[in-house]
Protein backbone atom coordinates (compact mmCIF):
# COMPACT_ATOMS: atom_id res chain seq x y z
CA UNK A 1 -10.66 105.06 -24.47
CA UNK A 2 -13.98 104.64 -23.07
CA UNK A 3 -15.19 103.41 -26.27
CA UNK A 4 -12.26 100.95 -27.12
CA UNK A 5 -12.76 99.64 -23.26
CA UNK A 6 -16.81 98.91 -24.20
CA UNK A 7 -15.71 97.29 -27.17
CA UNK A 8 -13.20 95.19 -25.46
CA UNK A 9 -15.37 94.09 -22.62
CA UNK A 10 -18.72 93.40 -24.68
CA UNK A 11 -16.12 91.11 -26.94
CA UNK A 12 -14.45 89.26 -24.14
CA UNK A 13 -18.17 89.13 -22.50
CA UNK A 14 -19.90 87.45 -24.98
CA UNK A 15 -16.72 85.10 -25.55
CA UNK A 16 -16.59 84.28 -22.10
CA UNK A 17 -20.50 82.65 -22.26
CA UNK A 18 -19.74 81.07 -25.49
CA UNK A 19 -16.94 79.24 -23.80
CA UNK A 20 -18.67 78.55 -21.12
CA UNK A 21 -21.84 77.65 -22.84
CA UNK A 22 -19.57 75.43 -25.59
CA UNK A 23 -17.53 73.50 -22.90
CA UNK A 24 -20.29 72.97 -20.55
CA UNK A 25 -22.16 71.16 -23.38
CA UNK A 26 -18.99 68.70 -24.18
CA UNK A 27 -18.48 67.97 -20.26
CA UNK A 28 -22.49 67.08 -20.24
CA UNK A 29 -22.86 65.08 -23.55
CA UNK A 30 -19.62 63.04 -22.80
CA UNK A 31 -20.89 62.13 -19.08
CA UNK A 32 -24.39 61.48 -20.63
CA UNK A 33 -22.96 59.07 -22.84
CA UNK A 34 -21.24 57.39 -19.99
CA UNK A 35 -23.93 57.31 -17.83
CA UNK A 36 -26.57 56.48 -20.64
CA UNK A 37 -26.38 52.69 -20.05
CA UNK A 38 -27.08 53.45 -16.18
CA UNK A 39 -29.94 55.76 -16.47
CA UNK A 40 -31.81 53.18 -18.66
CA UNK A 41 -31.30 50.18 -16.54
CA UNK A 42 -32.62 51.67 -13.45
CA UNK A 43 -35.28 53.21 -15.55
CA UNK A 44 -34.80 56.83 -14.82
CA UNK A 45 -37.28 59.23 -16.14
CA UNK A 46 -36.27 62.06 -18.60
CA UNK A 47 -36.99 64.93 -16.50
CA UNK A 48 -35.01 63.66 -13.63
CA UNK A 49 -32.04 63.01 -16.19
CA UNK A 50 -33.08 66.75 -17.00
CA UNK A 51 -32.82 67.87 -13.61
CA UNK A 52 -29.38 66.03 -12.88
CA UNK A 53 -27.45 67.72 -15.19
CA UNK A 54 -29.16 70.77 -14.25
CA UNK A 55 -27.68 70.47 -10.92
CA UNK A 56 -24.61 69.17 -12.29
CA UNK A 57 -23.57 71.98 -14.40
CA UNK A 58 -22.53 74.26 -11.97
CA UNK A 59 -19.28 71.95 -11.13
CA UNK A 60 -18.46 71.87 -14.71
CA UNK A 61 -18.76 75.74 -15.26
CA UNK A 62 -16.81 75.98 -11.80
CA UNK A 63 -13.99 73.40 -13.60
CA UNK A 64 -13.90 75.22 -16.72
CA UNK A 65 -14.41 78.50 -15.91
CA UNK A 66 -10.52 79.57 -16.27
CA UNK A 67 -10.42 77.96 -19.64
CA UNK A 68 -13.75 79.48 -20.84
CA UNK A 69 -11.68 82.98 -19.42
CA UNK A 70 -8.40 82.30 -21.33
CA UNK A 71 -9.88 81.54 -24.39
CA UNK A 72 -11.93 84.22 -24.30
CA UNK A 73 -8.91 86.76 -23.80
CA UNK A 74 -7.02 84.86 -26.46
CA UNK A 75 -9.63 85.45 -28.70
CA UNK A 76 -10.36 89.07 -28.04
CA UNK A 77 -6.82 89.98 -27.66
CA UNK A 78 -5.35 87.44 -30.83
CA UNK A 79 -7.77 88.53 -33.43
CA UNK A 80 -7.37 92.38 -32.21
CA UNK A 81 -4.07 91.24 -32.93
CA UNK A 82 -4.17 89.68 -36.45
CA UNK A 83 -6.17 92.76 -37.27
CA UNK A 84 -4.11 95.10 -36.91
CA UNK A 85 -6.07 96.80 -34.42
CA UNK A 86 -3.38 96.52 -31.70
CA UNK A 87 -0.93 98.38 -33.87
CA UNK A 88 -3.24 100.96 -34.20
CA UNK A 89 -3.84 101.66 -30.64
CA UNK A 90 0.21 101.60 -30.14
CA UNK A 91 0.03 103.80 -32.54
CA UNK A 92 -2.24 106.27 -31.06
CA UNK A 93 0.02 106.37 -27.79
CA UNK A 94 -2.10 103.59 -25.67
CA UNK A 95 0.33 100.96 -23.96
CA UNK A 96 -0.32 96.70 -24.05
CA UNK A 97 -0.91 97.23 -20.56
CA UNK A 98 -3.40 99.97 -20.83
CA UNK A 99 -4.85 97.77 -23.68
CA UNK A 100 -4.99 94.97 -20.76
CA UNK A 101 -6.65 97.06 -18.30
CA UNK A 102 -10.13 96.29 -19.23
CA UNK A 103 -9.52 92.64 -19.76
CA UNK A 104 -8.39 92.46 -15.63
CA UNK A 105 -11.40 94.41 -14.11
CA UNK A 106 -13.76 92.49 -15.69
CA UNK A 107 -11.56 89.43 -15.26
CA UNK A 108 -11.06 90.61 -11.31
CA UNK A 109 -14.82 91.08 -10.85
CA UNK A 110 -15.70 87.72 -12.39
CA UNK A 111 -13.32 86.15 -9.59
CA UNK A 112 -15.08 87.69 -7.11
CA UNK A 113 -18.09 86.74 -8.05
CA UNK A 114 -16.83 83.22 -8.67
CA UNK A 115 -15.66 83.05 -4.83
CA UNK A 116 -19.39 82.76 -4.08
CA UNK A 117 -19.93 80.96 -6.65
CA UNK A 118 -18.02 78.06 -6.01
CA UNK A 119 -18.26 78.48 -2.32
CA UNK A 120 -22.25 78.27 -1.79
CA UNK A 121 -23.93 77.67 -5.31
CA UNK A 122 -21.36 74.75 -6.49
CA UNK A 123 -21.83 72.68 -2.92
CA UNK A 124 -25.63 73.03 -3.41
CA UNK A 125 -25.92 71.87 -6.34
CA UNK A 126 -23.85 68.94 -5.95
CA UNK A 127 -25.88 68.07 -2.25
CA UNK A 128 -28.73 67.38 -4.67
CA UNK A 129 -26.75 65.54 -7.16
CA UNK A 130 -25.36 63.28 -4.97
CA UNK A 131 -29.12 62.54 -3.64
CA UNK A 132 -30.02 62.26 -7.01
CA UNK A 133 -27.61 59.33 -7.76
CA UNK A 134 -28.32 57.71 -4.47
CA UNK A 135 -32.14 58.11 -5.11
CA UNK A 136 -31.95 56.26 -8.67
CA UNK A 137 -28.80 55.20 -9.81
CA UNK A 138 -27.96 53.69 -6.35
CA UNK A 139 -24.70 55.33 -5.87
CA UNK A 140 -22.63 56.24 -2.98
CA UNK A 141 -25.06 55.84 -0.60
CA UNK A 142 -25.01 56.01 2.59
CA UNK A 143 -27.70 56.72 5.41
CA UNK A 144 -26.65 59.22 7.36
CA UNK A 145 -28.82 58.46 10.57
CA UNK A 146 -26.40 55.44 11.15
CA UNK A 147 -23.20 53.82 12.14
CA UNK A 148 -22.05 57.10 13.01
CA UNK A 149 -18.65 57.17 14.46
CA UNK A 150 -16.24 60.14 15.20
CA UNK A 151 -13.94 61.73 17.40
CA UNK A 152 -16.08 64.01 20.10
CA UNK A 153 -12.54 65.45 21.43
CA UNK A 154 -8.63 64.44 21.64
CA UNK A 155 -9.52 61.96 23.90
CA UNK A 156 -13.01 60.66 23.05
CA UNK A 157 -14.62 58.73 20.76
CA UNK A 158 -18.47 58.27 19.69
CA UNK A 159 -20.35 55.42 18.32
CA UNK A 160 -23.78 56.04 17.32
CA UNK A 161 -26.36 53.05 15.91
CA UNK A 162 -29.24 55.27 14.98
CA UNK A 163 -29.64 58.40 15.00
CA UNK A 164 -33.35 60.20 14.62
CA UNK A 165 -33.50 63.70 13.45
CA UNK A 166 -37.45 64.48 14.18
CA UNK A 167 -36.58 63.61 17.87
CA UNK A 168 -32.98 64.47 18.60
CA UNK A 169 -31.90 60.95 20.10
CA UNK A 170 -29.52 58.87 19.60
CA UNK A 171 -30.42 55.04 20.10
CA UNK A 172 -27.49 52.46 20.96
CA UNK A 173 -24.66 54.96 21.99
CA UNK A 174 -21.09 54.21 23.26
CA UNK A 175 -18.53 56.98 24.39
CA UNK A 176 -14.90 55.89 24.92
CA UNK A 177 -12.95 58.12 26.87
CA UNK A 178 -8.88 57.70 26.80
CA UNK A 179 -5.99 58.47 28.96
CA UNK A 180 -4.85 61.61 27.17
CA UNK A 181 -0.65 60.34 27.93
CA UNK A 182 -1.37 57.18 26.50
CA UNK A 183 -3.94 57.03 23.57
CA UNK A 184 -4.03 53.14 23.48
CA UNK A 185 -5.27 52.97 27.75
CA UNK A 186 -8.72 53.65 28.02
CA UNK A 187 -9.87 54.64 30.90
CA UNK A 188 -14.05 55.34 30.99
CA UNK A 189 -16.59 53.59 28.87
CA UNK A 190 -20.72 55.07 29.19
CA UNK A 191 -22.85 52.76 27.15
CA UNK A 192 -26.70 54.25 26.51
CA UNK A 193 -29.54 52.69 25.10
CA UNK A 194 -31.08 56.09 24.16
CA UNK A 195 -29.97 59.67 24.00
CA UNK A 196 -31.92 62.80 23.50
CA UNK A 197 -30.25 66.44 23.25
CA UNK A 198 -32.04 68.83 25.74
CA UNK A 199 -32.06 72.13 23.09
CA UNK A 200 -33.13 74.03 26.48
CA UNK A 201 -29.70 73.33 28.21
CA UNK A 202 -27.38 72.50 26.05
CA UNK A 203 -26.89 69.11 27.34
CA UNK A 204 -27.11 65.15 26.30
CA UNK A 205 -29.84 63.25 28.63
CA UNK A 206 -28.55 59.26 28.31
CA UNK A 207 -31.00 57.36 29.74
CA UNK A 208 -30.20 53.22 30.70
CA UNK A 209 -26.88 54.07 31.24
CA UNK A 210 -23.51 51.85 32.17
CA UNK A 211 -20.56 53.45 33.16
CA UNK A 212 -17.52 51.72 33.25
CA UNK A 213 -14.49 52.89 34.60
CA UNK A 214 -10.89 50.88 33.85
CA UNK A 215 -7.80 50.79 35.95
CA UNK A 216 -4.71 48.96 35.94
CA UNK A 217 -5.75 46.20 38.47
CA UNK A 218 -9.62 46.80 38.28
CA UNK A 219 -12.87 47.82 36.80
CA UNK A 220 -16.09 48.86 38.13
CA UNK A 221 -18.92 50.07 36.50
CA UNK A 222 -22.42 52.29 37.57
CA UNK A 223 -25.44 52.21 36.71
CA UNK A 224 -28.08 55.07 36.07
CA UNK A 225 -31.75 55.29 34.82
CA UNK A 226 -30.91 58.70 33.36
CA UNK A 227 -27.17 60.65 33.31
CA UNK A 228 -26.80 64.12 32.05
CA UNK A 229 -23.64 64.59 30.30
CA UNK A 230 -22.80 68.21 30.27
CA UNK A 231 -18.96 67.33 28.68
CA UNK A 232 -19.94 65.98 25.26
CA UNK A 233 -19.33 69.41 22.37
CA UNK A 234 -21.18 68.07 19.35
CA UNK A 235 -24.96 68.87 18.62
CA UNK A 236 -27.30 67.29 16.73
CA UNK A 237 -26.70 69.29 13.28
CA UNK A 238 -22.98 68.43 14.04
CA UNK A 239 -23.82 64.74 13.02
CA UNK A 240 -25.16 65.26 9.25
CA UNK A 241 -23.00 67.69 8.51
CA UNK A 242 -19.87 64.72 10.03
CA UNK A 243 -21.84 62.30 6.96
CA UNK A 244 -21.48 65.06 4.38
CA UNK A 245 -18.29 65.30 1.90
CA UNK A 246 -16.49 68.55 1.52
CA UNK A 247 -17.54 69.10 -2.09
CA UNK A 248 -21.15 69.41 -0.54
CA UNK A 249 -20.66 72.01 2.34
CA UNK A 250 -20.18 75.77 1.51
CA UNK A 251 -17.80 78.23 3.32
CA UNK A 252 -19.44 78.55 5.94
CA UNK A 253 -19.81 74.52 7.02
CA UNK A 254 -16.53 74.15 5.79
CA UNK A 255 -15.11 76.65 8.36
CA UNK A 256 -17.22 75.06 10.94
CA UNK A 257 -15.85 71.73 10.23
CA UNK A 258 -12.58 72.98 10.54
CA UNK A 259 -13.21 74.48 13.79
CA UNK A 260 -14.90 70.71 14.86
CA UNK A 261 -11.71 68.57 13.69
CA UNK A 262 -9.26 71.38 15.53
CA UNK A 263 -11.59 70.82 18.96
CA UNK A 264 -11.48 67.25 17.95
CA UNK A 265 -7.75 66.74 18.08
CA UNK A 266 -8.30 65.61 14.59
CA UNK A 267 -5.87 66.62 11.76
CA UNK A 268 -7.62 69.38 9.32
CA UNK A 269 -4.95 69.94 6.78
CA UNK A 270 -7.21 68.13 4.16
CA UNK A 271 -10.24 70.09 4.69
CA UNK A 272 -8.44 73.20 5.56
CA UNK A 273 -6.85 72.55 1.86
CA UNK A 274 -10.29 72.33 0.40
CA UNK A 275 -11.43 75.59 2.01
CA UNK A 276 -8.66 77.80 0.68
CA UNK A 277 -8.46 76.04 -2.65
CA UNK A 278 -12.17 77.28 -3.17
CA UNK A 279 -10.73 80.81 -3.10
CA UNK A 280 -7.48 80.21 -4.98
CA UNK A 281 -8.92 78.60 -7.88
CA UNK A 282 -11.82 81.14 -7.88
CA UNK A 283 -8.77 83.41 -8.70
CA UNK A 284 -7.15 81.06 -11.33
CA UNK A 285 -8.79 83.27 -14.35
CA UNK A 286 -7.33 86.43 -13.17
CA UNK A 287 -3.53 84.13 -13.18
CA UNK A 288 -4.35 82.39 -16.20
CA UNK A 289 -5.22 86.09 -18.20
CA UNK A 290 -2.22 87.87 -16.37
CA UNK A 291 -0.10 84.82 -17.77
CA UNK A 292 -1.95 84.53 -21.63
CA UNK A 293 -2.58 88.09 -23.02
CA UNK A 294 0.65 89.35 -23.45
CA UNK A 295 1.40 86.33 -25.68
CA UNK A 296 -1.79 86.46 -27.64
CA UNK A 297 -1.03 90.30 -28.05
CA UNK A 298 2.06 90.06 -30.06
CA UNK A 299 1.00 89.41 -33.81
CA UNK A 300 2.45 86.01 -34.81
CA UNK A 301 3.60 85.39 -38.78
CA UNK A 302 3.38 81.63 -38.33
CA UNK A 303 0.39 79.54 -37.09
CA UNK A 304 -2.16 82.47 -36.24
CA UNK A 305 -4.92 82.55 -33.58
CA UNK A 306 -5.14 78.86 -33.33
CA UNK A 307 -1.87 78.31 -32.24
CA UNK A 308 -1.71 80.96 -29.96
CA UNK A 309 -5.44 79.43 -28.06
CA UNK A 310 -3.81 75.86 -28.54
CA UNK A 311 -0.46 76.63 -26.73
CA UNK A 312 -2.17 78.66 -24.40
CA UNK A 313 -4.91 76.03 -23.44
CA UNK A 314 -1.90 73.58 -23.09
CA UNK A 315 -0.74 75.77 -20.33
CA UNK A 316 -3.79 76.03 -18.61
CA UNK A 317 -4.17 72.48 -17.82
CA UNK A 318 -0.77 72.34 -17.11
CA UNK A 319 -1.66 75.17 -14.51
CA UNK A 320 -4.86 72.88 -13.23
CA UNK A 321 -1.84 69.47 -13.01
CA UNK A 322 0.51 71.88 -11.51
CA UNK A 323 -2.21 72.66 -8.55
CA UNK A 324 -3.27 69.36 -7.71
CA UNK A 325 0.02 67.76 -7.53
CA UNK A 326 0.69 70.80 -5.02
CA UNK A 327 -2.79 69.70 -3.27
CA UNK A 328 -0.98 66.00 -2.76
CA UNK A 329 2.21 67.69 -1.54
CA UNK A 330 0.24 69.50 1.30
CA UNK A 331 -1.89 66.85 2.09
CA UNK A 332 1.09 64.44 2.96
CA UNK A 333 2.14 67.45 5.28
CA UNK A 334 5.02 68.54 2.77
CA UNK A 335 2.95 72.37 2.93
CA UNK A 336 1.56 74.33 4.70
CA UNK A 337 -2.51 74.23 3.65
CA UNK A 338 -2.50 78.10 2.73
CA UNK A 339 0.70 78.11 0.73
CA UNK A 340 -0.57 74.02 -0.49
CA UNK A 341 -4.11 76.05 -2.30
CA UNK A 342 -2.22 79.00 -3.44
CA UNK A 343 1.37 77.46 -4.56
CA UNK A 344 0.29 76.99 -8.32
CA UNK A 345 -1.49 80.76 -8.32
CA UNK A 346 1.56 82.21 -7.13
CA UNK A 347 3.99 80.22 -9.65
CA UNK A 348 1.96 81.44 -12.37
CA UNK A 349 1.71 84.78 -11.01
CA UNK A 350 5.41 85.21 -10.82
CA UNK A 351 6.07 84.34 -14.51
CA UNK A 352 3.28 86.44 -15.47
CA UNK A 353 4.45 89.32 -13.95
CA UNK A 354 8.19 88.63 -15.78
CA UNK A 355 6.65 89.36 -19.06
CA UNK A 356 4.62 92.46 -18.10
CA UNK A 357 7.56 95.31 -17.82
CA UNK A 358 7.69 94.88 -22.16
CA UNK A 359 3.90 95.68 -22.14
CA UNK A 360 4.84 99.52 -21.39
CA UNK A 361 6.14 100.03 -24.64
């Protein structure tokens, strides 16, 4: 068997690229011809084109990567098929199911690599492409140093003007505390001309400082040359990474994001949706093989090989629908965020498994 399993593997190996090679190319000539118009009126040169859908490639093979798997399985395990060569190893006592052995290792250990993958090389990649399209096609941007605004905890809010990353300050800074019984009553208002981070304490130094405290019959307010604030919990890395989308952070942001918005009091079903989905669809080849071998195994009289890929394909992007409409469920609060990423895996996994006890024969 070890023979027929190097066989198998090199095949479905070498498919795999192909695919991923083939489908990569369609994704980047069809955007090229939609962006085409764009990169010539802002004059961009060729190597930076070059360069974007350098960058930009690793979201596509991310996208397609299930569908580059399937077909490759189809292939491998259809024309084994049409050849005869499955009947043969029936014949020689060796089960579908030991046939599909080598197909889910390999498939298993591209998943795993795929987790990293997607969850540090994929939001790299598309950090620079995003730069890349605010640099010269003028989209999307956004300077992060200012008009930052966010929730610091459950009951306070920050508004920053400017923010200056070589000196760790914060210029033009109001922080709006509220009575945590009755979000619309606030109670304590500190408004800063200037703010630097002390890296040695831990602590915000405001410096020109107004304090104003409200009541329901009065206010009074202070006033301070300098006021350490020990009670503030974000950091000056924590504001870029507030200005950066979650298709740009990797696991590790992404988890610390998560742990921000909880502290926050702010809701983190979307971005805890995002986090697990990275892992989910990571595993969507090892579903979408599960679910398309044992059809592509079983030798067909009408329509061949082509029909097999085509019906096949057709449930594969009904697999991809099928997860984000659960993604929109979950994000409306209709799931729960771990069962929202892995709802469509699990479907899939279920009807894959219904077709597997025939394989033993």
């Amino acid at each position: 068997m070890k023979i027929l399993d190097r066989y198998l593997i090199k095949q479905y190996l070498l498919t795999i690229i192909f695919g991923l090679i083939a489908f990569t190319l369609i994704f980047v000539v069809i955007d090229m011809m939609e962006n085409l118009d764009d990169f010539i009126d802002q004059n961009v040169p060729t190597f930076i084109i070059f360069n974007y859908y350098l960058v930009f490639s690793p979201e596509i093979i991310k996208l397609i990567s299930p569908v580059a798997v399937l077909f490759a399985a189809l292939f491998t395990a259809g024309k084994a098929a049409n050849l005869s060569e499955i009947t043969a190893i029936k014949a020689s006592g060796v089960s579908l199911l030991r046939f599909m052995l080598p197909f889910l290792i390999t498939t298993f250990i591209i998943s795993l690599a795929s987790i990293y993958f997607s969850g540090y090389v994929v939001p790299h990649a598309n950090s620079i492409k995003v730069n890349l399209e605010r640099k010269y096609l003028n989209r999307g941007f956004v300077f992060t140093g200012s008009n930052i605004f966010f929730k610091d905890s459950p009951v306070k809010i920050v508004n920053i003007a400017f923010f200056d990353n070589s000196l760790n300050q914060a210029h033009r800074v109001s922080i709006q505390e509220f009575d945590i019984s009755d979000p619309t009553k606030m109670i304590s208002r500190i408004d800063a001309l200037k703010m630097t981070y002390d890296t040695t304490a831990h602590c915000w130094k405001a410096q020109n400082v107004a304090k104003r405290f409200f009541s329901s019959d009065k206010e009074s307010a202070n006033y301070y040359n300098q006021l350490t604030l020990f009670d503030l919990n974000f950091r000056p890395e924590d504001l870029a990474s507030k200005q950066q989308k979650p298709e740009e952070m990797n696991l590790k942001e992404l988890k610390k994001l998560i742990t921000s918005q909880e502290r926050e009091g702010t809701d983190p079903k979307s971005t805890l949706i995002e986090y697990y989905s990275r892992f989910s669809f990571s595993m969507a080849s090892m579903v979408v093989v599960l679910f398309g071998i044992p059809l592509a195994a079983t030798k067909r009289r009408r329509g061949g090989l082509a029909v097999q890929i085509g019906i096949n394909i057709l449930v594969t992007f009904i697999y991809l629908v099928f997860m984000k409409v659960s993604q929109a469920f979950g994000k409306n609060g209709a799931l729960d965020p771990l069962l929202t990423a892995w709802f469509a895996n699990l479907v899939f996994l279920l009807a894959a498994l219904a077709t597997l006890p025939k394989l033993r024969h």
